[in-house]
Protein backbone atom coordinates (compact mmCIF):
# COMPACT_ATOMS: atom_id res chain seq x y z
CA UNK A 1 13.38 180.26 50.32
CA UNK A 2 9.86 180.50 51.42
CA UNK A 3 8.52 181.32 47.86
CA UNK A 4 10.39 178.10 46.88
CA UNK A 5 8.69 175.81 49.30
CA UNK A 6 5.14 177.71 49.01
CA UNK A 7 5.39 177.09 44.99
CA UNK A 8 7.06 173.81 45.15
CA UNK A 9 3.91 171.82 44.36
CA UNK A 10 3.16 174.24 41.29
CA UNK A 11 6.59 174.47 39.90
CA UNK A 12 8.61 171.72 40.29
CA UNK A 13 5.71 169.07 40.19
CA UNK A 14 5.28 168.32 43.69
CA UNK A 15 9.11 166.33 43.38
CA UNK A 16 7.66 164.47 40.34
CA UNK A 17 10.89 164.16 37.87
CA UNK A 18 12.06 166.78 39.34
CA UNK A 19 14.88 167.06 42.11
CA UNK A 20 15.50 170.72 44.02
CA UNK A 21 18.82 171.07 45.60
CA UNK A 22 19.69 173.99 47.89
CA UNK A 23 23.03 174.98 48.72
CA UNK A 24 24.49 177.44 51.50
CA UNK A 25 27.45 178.05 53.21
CA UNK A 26 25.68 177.64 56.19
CA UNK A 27 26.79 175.05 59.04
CA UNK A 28 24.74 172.07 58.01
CA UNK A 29 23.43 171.67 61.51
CA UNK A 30 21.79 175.24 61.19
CA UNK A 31 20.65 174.45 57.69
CA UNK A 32 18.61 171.45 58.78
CA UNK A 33 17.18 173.04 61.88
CA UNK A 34 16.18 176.02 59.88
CA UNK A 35 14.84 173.67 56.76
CA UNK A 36 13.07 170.99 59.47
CA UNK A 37 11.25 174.35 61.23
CA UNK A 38 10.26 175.95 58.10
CA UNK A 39 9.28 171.92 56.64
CA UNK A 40 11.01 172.56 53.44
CA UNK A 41 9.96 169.88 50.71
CA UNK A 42 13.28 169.92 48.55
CA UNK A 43 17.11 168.83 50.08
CA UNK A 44 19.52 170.96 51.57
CA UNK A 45 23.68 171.01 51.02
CA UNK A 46 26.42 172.58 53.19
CA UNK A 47 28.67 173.89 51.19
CA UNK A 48 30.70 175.74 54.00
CA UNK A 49 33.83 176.84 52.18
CA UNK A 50 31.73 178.14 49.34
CA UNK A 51 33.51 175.66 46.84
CA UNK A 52 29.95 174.43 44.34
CA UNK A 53 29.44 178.51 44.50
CA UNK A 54 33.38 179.07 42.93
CA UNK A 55 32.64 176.46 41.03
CA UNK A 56 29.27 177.83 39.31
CA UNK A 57 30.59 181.29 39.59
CA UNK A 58 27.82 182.10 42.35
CA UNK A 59 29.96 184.07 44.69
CA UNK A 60 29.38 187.62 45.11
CA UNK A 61 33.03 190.00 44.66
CA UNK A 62 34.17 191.44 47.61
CA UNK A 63 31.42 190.06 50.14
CA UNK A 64 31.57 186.20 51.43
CA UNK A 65 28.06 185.73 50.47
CA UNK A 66 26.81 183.59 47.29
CA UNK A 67 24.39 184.69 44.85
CA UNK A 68 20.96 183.86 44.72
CA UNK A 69 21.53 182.15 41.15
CA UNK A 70 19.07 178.87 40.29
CA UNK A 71 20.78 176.51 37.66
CA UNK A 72 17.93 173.82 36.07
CA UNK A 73 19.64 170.55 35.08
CA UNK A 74 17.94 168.66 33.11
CA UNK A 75 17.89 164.64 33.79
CA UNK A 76 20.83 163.61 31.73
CA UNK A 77 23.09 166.55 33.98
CA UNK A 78 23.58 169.20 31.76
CA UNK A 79 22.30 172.89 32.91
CA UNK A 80 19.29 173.51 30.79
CA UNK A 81 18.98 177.15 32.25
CA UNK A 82 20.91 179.14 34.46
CA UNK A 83 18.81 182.26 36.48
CA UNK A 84 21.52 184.77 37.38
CA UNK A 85 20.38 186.87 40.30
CA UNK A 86 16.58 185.50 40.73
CA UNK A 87 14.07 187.59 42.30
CA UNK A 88 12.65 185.41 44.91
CA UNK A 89 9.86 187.49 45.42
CA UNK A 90 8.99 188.13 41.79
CA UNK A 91 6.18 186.32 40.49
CA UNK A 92 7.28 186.80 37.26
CA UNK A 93 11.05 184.46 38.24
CA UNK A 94 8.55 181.99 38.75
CA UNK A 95 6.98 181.77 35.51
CA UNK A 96 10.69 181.74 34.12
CA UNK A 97 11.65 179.11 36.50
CA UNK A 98 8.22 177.31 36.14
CA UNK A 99 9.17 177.29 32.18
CA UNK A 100 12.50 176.50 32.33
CA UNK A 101 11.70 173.24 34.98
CA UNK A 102 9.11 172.06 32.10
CA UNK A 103 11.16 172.29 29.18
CA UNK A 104 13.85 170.45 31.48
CA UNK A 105 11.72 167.51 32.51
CA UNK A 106 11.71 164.39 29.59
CA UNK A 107 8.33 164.05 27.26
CA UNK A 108 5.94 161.80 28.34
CA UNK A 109 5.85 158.87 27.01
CA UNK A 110 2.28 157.73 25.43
């Protein structure tokens, strides 16, 4: 999550139009300690019975661990682009994701 946070300004427009969402099974009290110590820009969700991963079919067979899957939803709520196993530490995920955020976000309006 690191990679996320160091290219948040860069990617997702410094929070411009753009909304980043992560979600764990972790306890939500460990989530925020860990997100307030590593001052994460983007929001956090406990998910703790791994339901939004069933849902998004995120989970990982026979371990009780979720993928590392990014969805892009573009402003009216539709998925614009769904990143199925995404290399965090591949710089070339975040010229895919970089993409797929900028064809997400509406025209701008002259």
């Amino acid at each position: 999550m690191e990679a996320y946070r160091d290219q948040y300004a860069t990617i997702f427009k410094g929070g411009k139009g753009v909304t980043v969402i992560g979600i764990s099974t972790d306890d939500d009290t460990v989530q925020f300690n860990w997100a307030h110590e590593k001052k994460f820009p983007v929001l956090f969700a406990s998910d703790p019975k791994g339901e939004t991963g069933k849902l998004y079919d995120a989970k990982m067979p026979l371990i009780p661990y979720e993928k590392r899957d990014v969805f892009v939803i573009g402003v009216d709520g539709r998925v614009t682009k769904v990143i199925r196993g995404f290399k965090e530490l591949s710089p070339a995920s975040y010229v895919e994701l970089g993409d797929a955020v900028q064809q997400a976000l509406p025209a701008p309006k002259h």
